[in-house]
C-alpha atoms as a PDB file:
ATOM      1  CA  UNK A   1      81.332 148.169  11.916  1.00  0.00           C
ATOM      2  CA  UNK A   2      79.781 148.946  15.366  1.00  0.00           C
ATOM      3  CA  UNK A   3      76.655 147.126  14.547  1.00  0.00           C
ATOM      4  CA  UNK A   4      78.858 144.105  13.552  1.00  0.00           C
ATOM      5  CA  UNK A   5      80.985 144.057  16.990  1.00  0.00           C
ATOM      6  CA  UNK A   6      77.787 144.238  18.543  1.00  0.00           C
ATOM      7  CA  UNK A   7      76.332 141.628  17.347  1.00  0.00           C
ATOM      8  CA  UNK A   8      79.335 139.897  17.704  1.00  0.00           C
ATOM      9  CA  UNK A   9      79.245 140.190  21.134  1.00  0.00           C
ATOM     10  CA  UNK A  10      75.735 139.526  21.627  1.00  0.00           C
ATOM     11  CA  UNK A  11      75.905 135.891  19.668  1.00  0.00           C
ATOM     12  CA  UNK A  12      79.213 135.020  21.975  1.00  0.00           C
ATOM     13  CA  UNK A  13      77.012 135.669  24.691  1.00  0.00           C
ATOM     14  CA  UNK A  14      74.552 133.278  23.617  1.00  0.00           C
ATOM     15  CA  UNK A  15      76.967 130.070  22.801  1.00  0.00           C
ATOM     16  CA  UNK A  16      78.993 130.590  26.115  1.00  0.00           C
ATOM     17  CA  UNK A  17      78.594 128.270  28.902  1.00  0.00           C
ATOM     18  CA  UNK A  18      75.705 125.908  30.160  1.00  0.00           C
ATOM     19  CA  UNK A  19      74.501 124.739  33.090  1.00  0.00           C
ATOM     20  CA  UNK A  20      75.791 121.494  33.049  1.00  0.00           C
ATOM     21  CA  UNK A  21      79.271 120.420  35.217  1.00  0.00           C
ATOM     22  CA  UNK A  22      79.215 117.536  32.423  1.00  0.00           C
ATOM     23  CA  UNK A  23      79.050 120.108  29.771  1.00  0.00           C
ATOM     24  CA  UNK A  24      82.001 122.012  31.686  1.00  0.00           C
ATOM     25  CA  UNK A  25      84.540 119.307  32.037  1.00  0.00           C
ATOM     26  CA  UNK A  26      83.898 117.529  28.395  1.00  0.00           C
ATOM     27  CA  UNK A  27      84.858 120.999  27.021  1.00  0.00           C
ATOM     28  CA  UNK A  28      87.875 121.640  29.278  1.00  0.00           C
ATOM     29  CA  UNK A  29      89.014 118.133  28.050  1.00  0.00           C
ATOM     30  CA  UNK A  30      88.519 118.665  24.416  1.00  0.00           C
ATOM     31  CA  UNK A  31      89.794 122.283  24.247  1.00  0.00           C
ATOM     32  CA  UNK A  32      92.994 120.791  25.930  1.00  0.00           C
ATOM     33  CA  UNK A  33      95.051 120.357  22.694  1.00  0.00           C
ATOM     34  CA  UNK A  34      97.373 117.438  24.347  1.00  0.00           C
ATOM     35  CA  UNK A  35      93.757 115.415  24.417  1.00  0.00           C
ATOM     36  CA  UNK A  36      94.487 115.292  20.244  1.00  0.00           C
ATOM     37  CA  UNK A  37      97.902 113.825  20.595  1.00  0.00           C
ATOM     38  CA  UNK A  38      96.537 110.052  19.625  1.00  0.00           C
ATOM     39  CA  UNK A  39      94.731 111.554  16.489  1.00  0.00           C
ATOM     40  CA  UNK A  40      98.052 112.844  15.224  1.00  0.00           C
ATOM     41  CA  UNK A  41      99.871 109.817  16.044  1.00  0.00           C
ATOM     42  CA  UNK A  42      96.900 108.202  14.041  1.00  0.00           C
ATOM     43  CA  UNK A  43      97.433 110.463  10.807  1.00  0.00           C
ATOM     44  CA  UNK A  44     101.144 110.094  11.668  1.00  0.00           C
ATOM     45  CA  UNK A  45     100.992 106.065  11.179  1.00  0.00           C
ATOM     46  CA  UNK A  46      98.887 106.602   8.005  1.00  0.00           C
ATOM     47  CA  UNK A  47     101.509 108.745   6.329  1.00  0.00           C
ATOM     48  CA  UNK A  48     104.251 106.382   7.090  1.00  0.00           C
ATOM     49  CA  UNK A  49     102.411 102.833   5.881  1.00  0.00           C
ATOM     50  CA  UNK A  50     101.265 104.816   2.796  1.00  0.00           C
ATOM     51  CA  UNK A  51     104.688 106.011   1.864  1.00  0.00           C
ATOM     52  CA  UNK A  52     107.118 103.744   3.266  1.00  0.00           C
ATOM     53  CA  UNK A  53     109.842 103.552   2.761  1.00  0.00           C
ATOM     54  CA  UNK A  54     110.447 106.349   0.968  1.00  0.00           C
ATOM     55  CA  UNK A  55     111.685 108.155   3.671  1.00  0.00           C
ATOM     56  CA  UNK A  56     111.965 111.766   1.827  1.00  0.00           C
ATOM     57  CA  UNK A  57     108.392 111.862   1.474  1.00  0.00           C
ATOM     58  CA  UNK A  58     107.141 111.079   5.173  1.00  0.00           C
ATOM     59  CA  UNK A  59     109.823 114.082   6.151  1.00  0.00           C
ATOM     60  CA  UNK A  60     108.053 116.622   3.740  1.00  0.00           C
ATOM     61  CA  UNK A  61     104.378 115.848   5.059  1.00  0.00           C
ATOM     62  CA  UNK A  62     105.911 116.195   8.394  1.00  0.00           C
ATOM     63  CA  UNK A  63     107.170 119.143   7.727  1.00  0.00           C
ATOM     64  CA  UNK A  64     103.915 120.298   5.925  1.00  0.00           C
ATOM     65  CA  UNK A  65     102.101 120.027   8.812  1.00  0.00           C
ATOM     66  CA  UNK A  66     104.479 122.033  10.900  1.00  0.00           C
ATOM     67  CA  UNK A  67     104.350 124.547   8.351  1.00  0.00           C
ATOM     68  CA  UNK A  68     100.609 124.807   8.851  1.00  0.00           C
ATOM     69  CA  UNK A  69     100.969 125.427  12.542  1.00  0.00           C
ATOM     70  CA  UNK A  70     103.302 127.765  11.988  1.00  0.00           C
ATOM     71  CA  UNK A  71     101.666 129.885   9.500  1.00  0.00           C
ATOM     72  CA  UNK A  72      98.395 129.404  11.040  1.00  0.00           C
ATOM     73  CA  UNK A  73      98.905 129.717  15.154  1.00  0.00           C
ATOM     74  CA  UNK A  74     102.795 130.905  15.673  1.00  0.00           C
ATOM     75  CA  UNK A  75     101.717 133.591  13.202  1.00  0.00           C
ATOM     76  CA  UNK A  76      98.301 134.333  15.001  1.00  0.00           C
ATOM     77  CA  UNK A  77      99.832 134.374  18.771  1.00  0.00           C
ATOM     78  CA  UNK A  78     103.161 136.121  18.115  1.00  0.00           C
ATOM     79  CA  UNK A  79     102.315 139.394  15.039  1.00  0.00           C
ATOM     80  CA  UNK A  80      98.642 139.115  14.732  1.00  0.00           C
ATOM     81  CA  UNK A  81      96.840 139.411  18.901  1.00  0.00           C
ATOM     82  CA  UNK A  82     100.022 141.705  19.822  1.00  0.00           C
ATOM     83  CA  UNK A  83      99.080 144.026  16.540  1.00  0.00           C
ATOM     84  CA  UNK A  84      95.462 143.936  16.345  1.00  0.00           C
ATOM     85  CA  UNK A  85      95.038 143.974  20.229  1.00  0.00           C
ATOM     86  CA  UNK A  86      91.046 142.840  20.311  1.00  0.00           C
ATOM     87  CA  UNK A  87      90.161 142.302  23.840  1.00  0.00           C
ATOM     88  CA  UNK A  88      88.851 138.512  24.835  1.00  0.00           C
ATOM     89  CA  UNK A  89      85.539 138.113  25.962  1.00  0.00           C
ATOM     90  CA  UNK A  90      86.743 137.280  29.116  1.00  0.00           C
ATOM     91  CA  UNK A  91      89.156 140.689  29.131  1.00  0.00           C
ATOM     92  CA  UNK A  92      86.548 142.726  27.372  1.00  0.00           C
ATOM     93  CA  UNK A  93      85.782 145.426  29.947  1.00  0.00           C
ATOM     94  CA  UNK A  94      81.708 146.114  28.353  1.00  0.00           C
ATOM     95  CA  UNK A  95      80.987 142.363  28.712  1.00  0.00           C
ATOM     96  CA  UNK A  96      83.720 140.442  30.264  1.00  0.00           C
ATOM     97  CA  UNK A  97      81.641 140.511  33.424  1.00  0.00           C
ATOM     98  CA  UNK A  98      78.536 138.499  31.832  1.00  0.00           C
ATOM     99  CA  UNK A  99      80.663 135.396  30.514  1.00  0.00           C
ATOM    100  CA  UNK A 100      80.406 132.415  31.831  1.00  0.00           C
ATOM    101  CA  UNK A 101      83.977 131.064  32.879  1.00  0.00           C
ATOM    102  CA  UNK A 102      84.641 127.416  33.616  1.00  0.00           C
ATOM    103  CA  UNK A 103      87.228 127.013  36.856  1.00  0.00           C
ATOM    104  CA  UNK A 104      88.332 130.147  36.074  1.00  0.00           C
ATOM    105  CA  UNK A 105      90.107 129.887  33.069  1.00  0.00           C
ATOM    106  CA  UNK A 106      90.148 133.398  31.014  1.00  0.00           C
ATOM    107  CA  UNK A 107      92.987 132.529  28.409  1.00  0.00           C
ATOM    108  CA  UNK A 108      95.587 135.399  27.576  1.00  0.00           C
ATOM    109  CA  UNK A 109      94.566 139.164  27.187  1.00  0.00           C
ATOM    110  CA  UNK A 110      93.852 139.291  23.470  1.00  0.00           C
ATOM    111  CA  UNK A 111      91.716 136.765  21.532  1.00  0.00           C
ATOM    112  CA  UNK A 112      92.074 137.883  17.146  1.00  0.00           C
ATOM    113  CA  UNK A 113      92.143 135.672  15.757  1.00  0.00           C
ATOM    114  CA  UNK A 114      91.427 132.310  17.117  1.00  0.00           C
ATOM    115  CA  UNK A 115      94.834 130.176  16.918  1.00  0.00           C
ATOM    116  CA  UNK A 116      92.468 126.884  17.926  1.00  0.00           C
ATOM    117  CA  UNK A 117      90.931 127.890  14.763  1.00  0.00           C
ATOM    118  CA  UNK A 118      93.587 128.323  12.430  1.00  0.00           C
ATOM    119  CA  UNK A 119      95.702 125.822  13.910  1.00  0.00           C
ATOM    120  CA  UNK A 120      92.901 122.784  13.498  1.00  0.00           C
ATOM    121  CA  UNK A 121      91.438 123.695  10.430  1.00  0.00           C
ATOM    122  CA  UNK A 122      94.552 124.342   8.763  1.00  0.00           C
ATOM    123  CA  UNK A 123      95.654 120.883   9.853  1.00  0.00           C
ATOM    124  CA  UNK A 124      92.746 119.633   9.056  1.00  0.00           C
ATOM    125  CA  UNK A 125      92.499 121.017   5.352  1.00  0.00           C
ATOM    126  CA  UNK A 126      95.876 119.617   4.537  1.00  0.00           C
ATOM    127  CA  UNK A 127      95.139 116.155   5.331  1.00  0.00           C
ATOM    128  CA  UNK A 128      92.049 116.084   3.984  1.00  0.00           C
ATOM    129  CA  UNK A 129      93.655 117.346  -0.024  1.00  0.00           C
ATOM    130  CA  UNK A 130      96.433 114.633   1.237  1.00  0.00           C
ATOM    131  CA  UNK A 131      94.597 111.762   1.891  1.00  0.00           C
ATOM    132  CA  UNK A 132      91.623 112.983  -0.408  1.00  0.00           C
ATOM    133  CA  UNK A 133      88.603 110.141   1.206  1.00  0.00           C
ATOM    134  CA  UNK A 134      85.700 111.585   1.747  1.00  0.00           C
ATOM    135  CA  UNK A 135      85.083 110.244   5.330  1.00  0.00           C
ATOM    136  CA  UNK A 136      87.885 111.260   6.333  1.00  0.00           C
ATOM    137  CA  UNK A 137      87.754 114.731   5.556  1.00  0.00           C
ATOM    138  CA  UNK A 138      84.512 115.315   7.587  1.00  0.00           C
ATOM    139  CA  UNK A 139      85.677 113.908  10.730  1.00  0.00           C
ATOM    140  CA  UNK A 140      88.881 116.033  10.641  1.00  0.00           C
ATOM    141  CA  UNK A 141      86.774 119.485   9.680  1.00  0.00           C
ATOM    142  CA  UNK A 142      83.965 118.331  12.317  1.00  0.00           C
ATOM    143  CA  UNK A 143      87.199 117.820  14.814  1.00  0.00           C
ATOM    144  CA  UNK A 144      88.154 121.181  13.720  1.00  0.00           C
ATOM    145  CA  UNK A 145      84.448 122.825  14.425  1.00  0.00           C
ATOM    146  CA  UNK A 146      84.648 120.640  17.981  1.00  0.00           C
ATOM    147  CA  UNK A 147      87.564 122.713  18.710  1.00  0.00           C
ATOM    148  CA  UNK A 148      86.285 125.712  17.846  1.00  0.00           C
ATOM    149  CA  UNK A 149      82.670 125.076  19.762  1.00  0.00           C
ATOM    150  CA  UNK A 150      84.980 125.184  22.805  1.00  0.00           C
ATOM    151  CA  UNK A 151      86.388 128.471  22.527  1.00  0.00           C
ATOM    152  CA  UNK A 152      83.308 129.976  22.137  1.00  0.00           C
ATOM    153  CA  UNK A 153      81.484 127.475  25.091  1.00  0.00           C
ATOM    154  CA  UNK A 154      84.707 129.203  27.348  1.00  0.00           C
ATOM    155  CA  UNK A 155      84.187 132.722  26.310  1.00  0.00           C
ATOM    156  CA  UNK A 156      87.464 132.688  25.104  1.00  0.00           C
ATOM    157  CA  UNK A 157      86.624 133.976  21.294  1.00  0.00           C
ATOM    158  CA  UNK A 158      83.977 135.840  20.011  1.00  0.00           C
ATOM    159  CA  UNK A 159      82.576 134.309  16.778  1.00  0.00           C
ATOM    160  CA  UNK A 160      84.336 136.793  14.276  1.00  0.00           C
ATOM    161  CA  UNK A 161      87.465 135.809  15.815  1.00  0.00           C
ATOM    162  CA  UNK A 162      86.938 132.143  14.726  1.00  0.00           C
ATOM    163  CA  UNK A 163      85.257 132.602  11.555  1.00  0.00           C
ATOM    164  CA  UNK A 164      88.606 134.649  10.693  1.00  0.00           C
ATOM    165  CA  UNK A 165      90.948 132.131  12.340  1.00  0.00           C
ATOM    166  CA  UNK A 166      88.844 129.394  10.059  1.00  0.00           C
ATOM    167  CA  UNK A 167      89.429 131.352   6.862  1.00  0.00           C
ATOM    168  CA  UNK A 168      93.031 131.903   7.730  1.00  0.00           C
ATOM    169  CA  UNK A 169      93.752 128.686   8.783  1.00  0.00           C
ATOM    170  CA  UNK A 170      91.953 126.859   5.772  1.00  0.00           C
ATOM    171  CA  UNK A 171      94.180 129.437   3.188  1.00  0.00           C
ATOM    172  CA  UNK A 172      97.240 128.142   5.001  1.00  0.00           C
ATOM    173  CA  UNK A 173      96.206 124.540   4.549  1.00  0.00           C
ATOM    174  CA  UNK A 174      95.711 125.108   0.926  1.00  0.00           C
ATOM    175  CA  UNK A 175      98.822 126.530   0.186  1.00  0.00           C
ATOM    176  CA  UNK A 176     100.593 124.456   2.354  1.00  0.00           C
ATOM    177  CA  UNK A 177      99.574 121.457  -0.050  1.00  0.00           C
ATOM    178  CA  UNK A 178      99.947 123.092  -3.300  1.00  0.00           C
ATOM    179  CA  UNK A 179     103.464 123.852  -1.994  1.00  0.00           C
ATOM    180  CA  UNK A 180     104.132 120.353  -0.991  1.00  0.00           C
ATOM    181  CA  UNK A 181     102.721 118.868  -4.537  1.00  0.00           C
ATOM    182  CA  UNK A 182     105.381 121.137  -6.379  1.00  0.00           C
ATOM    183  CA  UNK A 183     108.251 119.148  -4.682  1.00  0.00           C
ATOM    184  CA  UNK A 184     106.809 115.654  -5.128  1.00  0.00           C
ATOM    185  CA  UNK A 185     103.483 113.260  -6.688  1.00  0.00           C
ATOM    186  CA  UNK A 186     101.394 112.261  -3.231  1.00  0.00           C
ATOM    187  CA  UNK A 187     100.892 108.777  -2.794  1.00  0.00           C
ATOM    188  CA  UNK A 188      97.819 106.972  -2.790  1.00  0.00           C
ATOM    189  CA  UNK A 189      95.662 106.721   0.665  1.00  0.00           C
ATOM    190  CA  UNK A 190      93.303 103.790   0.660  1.00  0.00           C
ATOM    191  CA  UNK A 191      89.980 104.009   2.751  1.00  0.00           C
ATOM    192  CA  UNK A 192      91.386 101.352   4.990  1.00  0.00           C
ATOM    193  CA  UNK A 193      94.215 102.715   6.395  1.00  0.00           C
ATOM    194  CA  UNK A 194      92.202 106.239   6.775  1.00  0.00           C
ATOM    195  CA  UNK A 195      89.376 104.573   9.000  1.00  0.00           C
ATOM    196  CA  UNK A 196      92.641 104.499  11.393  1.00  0.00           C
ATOM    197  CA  UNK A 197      92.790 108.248  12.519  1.00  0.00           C
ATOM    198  CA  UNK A 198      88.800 108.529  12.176  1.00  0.00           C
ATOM    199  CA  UNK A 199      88.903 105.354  14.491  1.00  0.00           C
ATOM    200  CA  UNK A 200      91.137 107.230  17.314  1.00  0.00           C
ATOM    201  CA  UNK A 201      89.607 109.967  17.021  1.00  0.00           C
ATOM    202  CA  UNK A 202      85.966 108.296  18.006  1.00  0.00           C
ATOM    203  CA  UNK A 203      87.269 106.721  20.754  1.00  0.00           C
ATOM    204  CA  UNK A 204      89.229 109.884  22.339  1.00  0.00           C
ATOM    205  CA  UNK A 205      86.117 111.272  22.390  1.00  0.00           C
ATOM    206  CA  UNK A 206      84.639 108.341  23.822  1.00  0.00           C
ATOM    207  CA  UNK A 207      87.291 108.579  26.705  1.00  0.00           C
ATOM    208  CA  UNK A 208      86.434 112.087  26.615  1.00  0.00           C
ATOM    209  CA  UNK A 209      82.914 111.968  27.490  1.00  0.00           C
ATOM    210  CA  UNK A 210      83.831 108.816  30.343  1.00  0.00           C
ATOM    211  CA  UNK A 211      86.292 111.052  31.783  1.00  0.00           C
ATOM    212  CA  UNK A 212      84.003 114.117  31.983  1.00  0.00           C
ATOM    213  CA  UNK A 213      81.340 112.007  33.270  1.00  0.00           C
ATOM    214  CA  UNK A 214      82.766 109.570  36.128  1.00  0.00           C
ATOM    215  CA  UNK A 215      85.642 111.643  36.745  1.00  0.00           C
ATOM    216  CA  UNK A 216      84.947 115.335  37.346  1.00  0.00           C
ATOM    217  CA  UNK A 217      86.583 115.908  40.430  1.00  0.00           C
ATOM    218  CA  UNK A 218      89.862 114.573  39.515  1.00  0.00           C
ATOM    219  CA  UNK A 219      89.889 116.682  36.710  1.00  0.00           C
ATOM    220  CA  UNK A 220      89.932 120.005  38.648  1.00  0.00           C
ATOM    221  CA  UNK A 221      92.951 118.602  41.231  1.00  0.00           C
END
């Protein structure tokens, strides 16, 4: 187990930080979770044309997806860091010395497992069994591993704690469905109306990278 946390360690130390102010700011935008708020408007307006306007069924996938940030982050924050009580990287009093912060941010004390993690992957597992397109489901697990690049880039999660949060918040997804296919028959999610969310989320990155680039100091007012 020793050689594991070590290594652990030693691979966190590798993925965390850059040289690059460019590098800094894009991350601090796209670890900011309010930066996603168009992409789940986007998967918001799919789930209403596709099933209106049966209003029953846009209420349950609503309330799927809160269930999977429940059960993946509310669970994670509030039993599972208070419990298991694994240091950050940025806490951890061997190495939190040699990580590379970005304008100082060092998230809470304890960092198992990654809620980013669990939260966007869960998310993302669910609507990819829901809207079942191909396309679609790689841009919301790539969004997913975006989110979880960042974590690591702010020395905010060692690796294991993101691999777990992946594998927890993937479970939840899962289950999350098969729950919501008990109580109803999912509708049918054309390729058309799916290039919407994979659409918005292009472009917030777009804005992302525009924002990061032109304006950096307004960023850290």
């Amino acid at each position: 187990m020793e050689e594991i946390i070590h290594f652990d360690k030693q691979l966190l130390l590798m993925l965390n930080g850059s040289d690059s102010l460019f590098l800094d700011n894009l991350i601090m935008i796209l670890t900011n979770a309010k930066t996603w708020i168009p992409l789940y408007v986007g998967l918001f307006y799919v789930v209403w044309q596709a099933n209106k306007p049966n209003v029953r069924q846009i209420l349950l996938i609503v309330a799927a997806a809160a269930m999977c940030v429940a059960a993946a982050g509310a669970f994670d924050d509030g039993i599972v860091k208070p419990l298991v009580a694994r240091w950050r990287p940025t806490h951890d009093p061997e190495i939190g010395s040699l990580v590379d912060t970005v304008n100082g941010y060092r998230g809470g004390n304890y960092g198992f497992f990654s809620a980013h993690a669990a939260n966007t992957f869960s998310i993302a597992i669910f609507f990819s069994l829901l809207l079942r397109q191909r396309l679609a489901t790689i841009s919301l697990v790539c969004w997913s591993l975006t989110n979880c690049y960042t974590r690591l880039y702010l020395g905010v999660h060692y690796p294991g704690d993101i691999t777990v949060g992946l594998l927890w918040g993937g479970f939840v997804g899962w289950v999350v469905y098969r729950i919501y296919t008990r109580l109803t028959v999912p509708a049918n999610y054309p390729m058309k109306l799916c290039y919407v969310p994979i659409v918005i989320l292009l472009l917030t990155l777009l804005v992302a990278v525009v924002l990061a680039f032109f304006f950096s100091d307004y960023l850290w007012r």
